[in-house]
N, C-alpha and C. Protein backbone atom coordinates (compact mmCIF):
# COMPACT_ATOMS: atom_id res chain seq x y z
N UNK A 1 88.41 105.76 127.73
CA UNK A 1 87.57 106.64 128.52
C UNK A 1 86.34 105.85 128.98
N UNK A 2 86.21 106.40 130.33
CA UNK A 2 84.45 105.57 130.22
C UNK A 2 82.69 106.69 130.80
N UNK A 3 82.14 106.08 131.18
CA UNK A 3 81.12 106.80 131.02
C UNK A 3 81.37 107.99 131.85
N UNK A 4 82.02 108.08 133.20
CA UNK A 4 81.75 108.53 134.26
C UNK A 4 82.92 109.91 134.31
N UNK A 5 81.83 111.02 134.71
CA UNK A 5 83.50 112.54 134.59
C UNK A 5 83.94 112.51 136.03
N UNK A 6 85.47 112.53 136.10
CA UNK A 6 86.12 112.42 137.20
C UNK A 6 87.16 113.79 137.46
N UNK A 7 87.23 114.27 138.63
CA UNK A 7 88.03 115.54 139.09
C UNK A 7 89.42 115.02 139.66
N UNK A 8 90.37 115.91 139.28
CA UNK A 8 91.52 116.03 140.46
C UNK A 8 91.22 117.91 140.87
N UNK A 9 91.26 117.54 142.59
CA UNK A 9 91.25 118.52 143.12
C UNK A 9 92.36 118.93 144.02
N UNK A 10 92.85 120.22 143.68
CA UNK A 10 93.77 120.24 144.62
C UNK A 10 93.44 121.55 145.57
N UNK A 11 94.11 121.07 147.03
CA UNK A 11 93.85 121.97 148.25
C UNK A 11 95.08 122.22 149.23
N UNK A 12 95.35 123.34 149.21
CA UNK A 12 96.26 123.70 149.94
C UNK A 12 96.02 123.84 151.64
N UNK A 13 97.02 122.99 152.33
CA UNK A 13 96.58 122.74 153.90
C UNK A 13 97.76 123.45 154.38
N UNK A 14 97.92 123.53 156.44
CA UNK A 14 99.16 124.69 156.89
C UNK A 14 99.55 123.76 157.45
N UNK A 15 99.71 122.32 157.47
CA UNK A 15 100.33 120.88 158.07
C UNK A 15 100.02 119.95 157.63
N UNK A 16 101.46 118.85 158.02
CA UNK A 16 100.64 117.74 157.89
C UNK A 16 99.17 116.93 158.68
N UNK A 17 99.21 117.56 160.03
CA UNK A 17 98.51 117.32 161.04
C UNK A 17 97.02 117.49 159.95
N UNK A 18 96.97 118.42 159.25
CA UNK A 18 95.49 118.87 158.91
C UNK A 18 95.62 118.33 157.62
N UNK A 19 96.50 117.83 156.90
CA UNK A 19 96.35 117.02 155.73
C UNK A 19 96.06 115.35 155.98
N UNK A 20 96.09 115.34 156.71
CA UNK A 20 96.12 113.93 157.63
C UNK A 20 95.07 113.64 157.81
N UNK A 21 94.03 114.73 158.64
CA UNK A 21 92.93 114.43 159.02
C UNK A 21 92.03 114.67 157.80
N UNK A 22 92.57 115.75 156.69
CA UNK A 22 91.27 115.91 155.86
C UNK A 22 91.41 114.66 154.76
N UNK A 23 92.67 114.20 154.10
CA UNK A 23 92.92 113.07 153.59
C UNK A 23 92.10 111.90 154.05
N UNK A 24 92.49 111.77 155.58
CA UNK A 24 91.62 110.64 155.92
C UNK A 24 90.02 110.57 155.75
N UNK A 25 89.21 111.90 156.12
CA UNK A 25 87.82 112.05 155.68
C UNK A 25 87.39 111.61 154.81
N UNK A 26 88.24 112.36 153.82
CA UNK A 26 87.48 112.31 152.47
C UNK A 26 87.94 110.38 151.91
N UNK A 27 88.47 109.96 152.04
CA UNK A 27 89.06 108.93 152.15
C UNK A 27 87.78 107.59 152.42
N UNK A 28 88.19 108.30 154.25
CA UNK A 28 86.73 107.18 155.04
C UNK A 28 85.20 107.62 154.50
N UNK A 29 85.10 108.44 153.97
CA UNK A 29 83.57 108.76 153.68
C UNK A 29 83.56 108.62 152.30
N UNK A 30 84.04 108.12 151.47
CA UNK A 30 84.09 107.93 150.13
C UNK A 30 84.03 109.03 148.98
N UNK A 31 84.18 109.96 149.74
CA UNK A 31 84.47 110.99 148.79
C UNK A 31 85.71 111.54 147.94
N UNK A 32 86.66 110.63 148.12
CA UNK A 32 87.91 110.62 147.13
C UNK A 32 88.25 109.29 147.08
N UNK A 33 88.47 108.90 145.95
CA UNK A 33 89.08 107.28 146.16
C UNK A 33 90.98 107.45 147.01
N UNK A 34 91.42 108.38 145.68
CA UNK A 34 93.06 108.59 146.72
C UNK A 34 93.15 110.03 146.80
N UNK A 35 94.11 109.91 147.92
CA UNK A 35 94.39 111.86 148.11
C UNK A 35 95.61 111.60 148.23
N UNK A 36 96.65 112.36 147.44
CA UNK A 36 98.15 112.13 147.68
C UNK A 36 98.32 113.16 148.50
N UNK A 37 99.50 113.07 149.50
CA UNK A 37 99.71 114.24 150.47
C UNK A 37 101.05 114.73 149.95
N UNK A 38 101.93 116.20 149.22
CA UNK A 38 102.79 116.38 149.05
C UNK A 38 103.12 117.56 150.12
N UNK A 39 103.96 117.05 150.67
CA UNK A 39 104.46 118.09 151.86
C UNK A 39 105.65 119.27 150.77
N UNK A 40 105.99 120.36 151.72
CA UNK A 40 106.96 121.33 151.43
C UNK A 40 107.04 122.01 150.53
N UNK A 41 105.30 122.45 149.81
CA UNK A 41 105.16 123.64 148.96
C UNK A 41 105.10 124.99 149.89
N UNK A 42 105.83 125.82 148.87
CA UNK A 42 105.79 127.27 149.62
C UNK A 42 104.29 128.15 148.60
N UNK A 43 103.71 128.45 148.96
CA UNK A 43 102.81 129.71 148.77
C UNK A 43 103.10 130.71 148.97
N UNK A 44 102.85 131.90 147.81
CA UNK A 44 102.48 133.03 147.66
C UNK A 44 101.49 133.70 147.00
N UNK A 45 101.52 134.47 147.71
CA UNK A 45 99.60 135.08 147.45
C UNK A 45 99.54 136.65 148.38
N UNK A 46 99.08 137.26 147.96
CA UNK A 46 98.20 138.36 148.17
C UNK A 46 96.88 138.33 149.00
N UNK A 47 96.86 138.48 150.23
CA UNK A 47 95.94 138.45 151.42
C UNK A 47 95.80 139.60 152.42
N UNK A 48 94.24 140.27 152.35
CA UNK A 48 94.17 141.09 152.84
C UNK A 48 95.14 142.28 152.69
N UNK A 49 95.15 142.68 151.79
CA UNK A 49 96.24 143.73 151.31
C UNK A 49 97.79 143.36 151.40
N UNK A 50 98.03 142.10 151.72
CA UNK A 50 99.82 142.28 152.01
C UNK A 50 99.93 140.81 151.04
N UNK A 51 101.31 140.76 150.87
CA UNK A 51 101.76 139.66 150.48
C UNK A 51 102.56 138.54 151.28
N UNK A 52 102.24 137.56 151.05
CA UNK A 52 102.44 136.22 151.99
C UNK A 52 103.04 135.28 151.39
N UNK A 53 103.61 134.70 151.90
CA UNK A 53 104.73 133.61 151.75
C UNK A 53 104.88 132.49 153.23
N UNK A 54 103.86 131.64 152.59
CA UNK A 54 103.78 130.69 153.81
C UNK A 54 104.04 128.97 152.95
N UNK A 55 104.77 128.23 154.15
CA UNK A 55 104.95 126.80 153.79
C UNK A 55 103.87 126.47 153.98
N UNK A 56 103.35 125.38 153.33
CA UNK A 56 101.79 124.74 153.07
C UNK A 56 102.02 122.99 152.40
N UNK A 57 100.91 122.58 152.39
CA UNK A 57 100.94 120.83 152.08
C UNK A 57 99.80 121.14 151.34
N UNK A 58 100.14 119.92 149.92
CA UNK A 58 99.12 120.08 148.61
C UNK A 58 98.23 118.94 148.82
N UNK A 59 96.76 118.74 148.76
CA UNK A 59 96.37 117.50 148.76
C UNK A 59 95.79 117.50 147.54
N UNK A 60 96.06 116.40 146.56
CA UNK A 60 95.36 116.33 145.42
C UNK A 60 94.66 115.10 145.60
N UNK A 61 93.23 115.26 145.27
CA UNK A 61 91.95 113.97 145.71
C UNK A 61 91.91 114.04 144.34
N UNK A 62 91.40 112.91 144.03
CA UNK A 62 90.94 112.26 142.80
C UNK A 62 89.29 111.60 143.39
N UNK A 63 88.50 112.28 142.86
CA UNK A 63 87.01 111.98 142.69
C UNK A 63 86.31 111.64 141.47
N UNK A 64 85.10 111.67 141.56
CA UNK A 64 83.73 111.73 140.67
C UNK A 64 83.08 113.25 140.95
N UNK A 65 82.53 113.34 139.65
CA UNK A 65 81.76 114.52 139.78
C UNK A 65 80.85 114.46 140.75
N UNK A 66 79.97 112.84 141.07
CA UNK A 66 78.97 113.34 141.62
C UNK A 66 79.06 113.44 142.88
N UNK A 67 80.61 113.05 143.59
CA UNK A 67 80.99 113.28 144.58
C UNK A 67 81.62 114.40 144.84
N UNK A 68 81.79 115.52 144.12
CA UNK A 68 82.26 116.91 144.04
C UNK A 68 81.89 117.24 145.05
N UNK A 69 80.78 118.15 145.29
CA UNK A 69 80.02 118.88 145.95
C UNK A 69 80.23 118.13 147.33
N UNK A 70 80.34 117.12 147.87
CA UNK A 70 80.04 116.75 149.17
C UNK A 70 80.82 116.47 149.47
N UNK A 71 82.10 116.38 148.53
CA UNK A 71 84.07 116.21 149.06
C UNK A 71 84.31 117.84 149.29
N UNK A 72 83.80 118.43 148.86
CA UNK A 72 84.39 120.58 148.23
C UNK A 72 83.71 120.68 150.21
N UNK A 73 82.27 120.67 150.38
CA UNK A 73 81.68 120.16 151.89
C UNK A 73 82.21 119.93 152.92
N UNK A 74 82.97 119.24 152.88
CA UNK A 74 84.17 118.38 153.85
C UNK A 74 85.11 118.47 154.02
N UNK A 75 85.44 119.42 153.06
CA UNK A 75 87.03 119.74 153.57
C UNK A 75 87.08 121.40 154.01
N UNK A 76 85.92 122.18 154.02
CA UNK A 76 85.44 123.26 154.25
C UNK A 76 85.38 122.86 155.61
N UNK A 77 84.15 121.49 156.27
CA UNK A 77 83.77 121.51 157.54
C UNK A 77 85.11 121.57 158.22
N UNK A 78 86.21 120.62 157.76
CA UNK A 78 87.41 120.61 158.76
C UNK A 78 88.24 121.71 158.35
N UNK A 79 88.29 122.18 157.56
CA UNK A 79 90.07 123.14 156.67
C UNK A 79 89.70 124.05 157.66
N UNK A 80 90.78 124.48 158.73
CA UNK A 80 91.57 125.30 159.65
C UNK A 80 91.05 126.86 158.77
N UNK A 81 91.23 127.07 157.57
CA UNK A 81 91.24 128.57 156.84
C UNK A 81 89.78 128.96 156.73
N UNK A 82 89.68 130.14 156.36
CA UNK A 82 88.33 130.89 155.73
C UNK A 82 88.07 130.75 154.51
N UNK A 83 88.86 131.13 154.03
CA UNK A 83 88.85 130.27 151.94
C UNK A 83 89.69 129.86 151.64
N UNK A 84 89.36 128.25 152.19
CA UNK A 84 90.67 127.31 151.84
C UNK A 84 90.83 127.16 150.20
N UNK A 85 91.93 127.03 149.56
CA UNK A 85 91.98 126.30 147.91
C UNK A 85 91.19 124.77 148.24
N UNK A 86 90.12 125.43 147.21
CA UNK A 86 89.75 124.15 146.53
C UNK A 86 89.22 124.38 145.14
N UNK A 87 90.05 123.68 144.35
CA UNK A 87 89.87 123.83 142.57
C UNK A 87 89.62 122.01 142.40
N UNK A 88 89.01 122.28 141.64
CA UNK A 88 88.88 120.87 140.89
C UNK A 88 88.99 121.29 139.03
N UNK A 89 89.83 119.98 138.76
CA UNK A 89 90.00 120.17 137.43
C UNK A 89 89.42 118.97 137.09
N UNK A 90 88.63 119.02 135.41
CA UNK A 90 88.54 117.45 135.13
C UNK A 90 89.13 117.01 135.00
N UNK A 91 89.03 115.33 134.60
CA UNK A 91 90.27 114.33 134.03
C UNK A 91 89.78 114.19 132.22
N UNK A 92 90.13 114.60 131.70
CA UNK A 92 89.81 114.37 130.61
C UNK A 92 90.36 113.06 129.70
N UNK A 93 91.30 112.58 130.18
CA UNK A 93 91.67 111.36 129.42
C UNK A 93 92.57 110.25 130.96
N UNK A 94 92.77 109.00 130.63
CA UNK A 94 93.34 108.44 131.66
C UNK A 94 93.75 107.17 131.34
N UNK A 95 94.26 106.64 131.93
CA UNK A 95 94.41 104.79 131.55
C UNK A 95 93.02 104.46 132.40
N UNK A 96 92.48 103.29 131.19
CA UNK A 96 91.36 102.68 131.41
C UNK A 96 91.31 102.09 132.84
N UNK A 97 92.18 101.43 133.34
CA UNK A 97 92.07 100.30 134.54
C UNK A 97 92.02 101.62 135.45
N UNK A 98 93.04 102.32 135.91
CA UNK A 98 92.76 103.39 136.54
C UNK A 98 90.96 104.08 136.70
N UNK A 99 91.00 104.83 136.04
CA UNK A 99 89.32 105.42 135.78
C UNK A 99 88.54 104.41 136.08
N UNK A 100 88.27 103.06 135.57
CA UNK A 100 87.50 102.10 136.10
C UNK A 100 87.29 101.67 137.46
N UNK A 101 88.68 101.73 138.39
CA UNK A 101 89.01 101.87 139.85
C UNK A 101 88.46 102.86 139.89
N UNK A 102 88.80 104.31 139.76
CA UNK A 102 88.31 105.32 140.45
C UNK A 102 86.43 105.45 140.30
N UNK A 103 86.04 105.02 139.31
CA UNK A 103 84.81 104.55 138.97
C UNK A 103 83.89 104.47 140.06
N UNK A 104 84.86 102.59 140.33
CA UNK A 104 84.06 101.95 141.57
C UNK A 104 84.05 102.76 142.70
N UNK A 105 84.95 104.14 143.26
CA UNK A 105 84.32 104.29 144.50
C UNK A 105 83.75 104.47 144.91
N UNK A 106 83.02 103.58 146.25
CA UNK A 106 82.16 103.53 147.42
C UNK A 106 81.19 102.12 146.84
N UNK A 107 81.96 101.42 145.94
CA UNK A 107 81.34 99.82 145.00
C UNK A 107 82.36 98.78 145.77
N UNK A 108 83.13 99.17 146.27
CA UNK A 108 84.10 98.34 146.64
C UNK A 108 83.75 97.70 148.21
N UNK A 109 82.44 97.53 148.41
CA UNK A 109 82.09 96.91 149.63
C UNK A 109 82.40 95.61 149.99
């Protein structure tokens, strides 16, 4: 483990087109070191009184806490929805070399 608390967040997008672009953001602005893009989850959920069943794309970012708040920011400014998913969970344990990478981001100049 090392000093620093790190999130995986995951966010549900309605394409790849918009996983693409928010991946890349958070990406180019250093607010996730990686975002994996998994296409061809189905959602269901309860919206506005009815129930829904829509195909959707998962992006899970891997951050820093202290980059939370200004990655959660950014994917609000672009996400297509009104209350897009965004959860962040901690990482509570990890392989060292990993976490140390994710560490450095925005050190890697």
């Amino acid at each position: 483990m090392t000093e620093h608390t790190f999130y995986i967040v995951f966010c549900t997008v309605p394409n790849q087109e918009t996983a693409d672009n928010i991946a890349g953001a958070l990406v180019k602005d250093e607010l996730a070191a990686c975002v994996n893009i998994v296409p061809g989850l189905t959602s269901v959920y309860r919206w506005e009184g009815k129930i829904c069943r829509d195909q959707e794309t998962l992006l899970i970012c891997k951050t820093t806490e202290t980059a939370y708040r200004k990655l959660e920011s950014k994917i609000k400014e672009i996400h297509p929805y009104d209350t897009p998913e965004i959860i962040a969970i901690p990482i509570i344990a990890g392989s060292k070399k990993y976490l140390d990478w994710l560490g450095r981001m925005g050190k890697d100049k």
